[in-house]
C-alpha atoms as a PDB file:
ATOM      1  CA  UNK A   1       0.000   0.000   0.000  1.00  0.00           C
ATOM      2  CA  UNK A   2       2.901   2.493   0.726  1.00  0.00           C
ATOM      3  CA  UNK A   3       4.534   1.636  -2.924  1.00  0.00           C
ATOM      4  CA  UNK A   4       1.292   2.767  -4.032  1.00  0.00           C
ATOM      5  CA  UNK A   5       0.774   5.815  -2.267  1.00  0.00           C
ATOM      6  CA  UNK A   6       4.336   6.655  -3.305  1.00  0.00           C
ATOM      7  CA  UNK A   7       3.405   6.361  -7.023  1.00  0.00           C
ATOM      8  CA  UNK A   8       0.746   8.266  -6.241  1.00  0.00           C
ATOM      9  CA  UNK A   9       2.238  11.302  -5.394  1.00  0.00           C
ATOM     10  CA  UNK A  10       5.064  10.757  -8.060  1.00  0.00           C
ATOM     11  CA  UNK A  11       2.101  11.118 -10.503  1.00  0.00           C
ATOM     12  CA  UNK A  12       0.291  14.300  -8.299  1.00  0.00           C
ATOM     13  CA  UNK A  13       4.271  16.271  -8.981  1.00  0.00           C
ATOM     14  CA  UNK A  14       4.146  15.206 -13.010  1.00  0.00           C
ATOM     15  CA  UNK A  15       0.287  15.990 -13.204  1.00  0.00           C
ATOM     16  CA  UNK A  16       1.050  19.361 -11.143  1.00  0.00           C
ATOM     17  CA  UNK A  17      -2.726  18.412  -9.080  1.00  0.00           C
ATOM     18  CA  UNK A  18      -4.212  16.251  -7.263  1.00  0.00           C
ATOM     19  CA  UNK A  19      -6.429  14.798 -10.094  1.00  0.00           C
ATOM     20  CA  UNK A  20      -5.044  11.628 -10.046  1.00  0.00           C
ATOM     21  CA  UNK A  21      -7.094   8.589  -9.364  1.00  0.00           C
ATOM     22  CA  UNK A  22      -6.580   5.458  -8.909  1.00  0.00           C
ATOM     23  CA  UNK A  23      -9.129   2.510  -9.653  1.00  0.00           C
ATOM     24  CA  UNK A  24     -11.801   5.196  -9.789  1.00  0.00           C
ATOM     25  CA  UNK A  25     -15.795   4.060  -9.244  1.00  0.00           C
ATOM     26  CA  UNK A  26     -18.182   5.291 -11.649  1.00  0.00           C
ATOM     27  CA  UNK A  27     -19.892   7.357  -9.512  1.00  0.00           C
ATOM     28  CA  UNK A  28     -16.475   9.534  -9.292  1.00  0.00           C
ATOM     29  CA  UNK A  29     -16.799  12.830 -11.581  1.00  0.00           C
ATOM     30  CA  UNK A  30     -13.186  13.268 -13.085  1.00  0.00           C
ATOM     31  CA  UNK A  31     -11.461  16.781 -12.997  1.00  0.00           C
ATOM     32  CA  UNK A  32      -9.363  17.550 -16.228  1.00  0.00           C
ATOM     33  CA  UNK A  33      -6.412  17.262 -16.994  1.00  0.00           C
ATOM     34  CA  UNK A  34      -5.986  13.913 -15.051  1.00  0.00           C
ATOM     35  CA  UNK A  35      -4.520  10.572 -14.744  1.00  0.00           C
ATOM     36  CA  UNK A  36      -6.455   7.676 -14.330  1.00  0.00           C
ATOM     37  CA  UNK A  37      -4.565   4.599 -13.062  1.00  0.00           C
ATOM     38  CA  UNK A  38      -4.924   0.945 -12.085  1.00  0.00           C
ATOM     39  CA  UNK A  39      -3.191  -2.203 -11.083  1.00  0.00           C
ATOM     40  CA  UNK A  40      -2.715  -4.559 -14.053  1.00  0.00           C
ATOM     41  CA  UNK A  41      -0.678  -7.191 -13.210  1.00  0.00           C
ATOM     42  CA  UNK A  42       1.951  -8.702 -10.345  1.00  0.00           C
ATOM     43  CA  UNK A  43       4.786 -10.195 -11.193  1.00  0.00           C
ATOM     44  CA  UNK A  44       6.577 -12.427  -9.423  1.00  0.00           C
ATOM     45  CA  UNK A  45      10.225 -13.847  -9.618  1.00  0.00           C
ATOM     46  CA  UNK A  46      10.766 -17.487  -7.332  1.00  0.00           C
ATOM     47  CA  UNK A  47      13.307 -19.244  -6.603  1.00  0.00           C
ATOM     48  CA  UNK A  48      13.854 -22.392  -4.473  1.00  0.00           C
ATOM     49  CA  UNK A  49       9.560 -22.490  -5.262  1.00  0.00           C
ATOM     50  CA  UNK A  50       9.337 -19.304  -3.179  1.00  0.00           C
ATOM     51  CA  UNK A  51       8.778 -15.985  -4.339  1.00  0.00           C
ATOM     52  CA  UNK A  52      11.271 -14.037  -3.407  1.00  0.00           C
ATOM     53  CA  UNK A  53      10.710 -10.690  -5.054  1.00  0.00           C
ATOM     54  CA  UNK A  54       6.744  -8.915  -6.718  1.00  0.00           C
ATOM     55  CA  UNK A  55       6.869  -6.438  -9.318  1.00  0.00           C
ATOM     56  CA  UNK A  56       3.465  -4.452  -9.663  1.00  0.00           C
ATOM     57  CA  UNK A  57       2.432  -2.691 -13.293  1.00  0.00           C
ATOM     58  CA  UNK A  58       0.153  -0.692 -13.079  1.00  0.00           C
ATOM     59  CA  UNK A  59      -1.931   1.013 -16.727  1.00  0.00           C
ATOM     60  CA  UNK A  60      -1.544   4.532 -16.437  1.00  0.00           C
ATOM     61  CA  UNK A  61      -3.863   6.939 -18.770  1.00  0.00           C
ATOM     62  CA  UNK A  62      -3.298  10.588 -18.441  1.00  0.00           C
ATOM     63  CA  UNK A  63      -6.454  12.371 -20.112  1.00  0.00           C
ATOM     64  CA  UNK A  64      -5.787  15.920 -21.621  1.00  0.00           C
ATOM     65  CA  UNK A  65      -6.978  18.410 -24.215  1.00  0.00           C
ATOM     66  CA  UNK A  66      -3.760  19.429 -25.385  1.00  0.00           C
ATOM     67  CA  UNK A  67      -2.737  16.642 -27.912  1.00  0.00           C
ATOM     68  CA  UNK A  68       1.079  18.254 -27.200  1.00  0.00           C
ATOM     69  CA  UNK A  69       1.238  17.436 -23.080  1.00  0.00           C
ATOM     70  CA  UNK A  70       4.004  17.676 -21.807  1.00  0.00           C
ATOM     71  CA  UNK A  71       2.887  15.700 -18.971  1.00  0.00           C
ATOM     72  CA  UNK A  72       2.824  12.673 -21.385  1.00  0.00           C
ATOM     73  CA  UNK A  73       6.151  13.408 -21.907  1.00  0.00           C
ATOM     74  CA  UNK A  74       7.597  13.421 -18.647  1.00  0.00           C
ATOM     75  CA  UNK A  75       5.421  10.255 -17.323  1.00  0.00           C
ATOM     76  CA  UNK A  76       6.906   8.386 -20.590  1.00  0.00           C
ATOM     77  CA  UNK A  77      10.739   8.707 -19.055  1.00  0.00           C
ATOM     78  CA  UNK A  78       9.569   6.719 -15.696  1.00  0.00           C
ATOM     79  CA  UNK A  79      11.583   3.766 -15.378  1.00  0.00           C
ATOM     80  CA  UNK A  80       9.995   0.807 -16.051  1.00  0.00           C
ATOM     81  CA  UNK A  81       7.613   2.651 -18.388  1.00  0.00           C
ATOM     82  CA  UNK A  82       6.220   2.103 -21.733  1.00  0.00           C
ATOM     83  CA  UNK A  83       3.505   3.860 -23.590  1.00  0.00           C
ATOM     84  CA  UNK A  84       0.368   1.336 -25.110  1.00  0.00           C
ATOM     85  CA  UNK A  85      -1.465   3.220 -27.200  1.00  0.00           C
ATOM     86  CA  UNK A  86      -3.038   6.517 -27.829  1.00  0.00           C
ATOM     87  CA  UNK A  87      -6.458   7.632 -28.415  1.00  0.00           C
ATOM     88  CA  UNK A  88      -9.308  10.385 -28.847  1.00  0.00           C
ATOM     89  CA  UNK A  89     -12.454  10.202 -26.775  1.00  0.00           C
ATOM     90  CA  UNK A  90     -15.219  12.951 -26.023  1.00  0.00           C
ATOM     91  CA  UNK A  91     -12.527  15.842 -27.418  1.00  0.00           C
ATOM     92  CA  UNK A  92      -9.770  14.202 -25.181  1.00  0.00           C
ATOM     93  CA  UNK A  93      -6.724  12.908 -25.577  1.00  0.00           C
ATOM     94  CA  UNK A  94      -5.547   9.599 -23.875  1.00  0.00           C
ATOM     95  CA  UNK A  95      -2.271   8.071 -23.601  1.00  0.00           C
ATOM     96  CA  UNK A  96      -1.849   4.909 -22.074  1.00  0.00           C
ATOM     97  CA  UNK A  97       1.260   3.335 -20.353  1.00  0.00           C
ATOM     98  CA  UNK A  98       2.034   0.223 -18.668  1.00  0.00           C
ATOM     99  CA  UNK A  99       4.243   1.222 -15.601  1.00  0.00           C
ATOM    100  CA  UNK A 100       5.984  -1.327 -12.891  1.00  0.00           C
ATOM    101  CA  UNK A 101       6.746   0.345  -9.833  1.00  0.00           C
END
């Protein structure tokens, strides 16, 4: 949960706000810009039939209007980072990136 937390607020300085959300209901009205992100997959590395060390990806979408972000930018030179896909929505622009952290 701490790791998480941590990301969190690595994602709240890139963003510049607080509208980052993770694993957000329905019910939850987004604020623009934002970044939308969710845990994907765990992967874990054994040895001896143990696991001995978890690696957790998360997706990470940051929403925009400004097809030129700059915050897509700077989340795309995280380490362990790699960027999915992009796509247009409702006048939005969405970039997606699998992150382990």
């Amino acid at each position: 949960m701490a790791d998480r937390l941590e990301f969190q607020k690595i994602l709240e300085d890139i963003l510049g706000s607080r509208n980052v959300y993770f694993q957000p209901p329905s019910s939850v009205k987004l604020r623009y810009p934002a970044i939308v992100y969710s845990r994907s997959v765990i992967d874990n590395l054994t040895a001896d039939d143990r696991v001995y060390k978890q690696d957790v990806g998360y997706e990470v979408v940051v929403i925009e209007y400004d097809p030129d972000s700059q915050v897509v930018f700077d989340i795309s030179k995280l380490p362990k980072c790699r960027h999915t896909s992009h796509f247009v929505e409702d006048n939005l622009y969405h970039d997606v990136f699998k992150i382990y952290y």
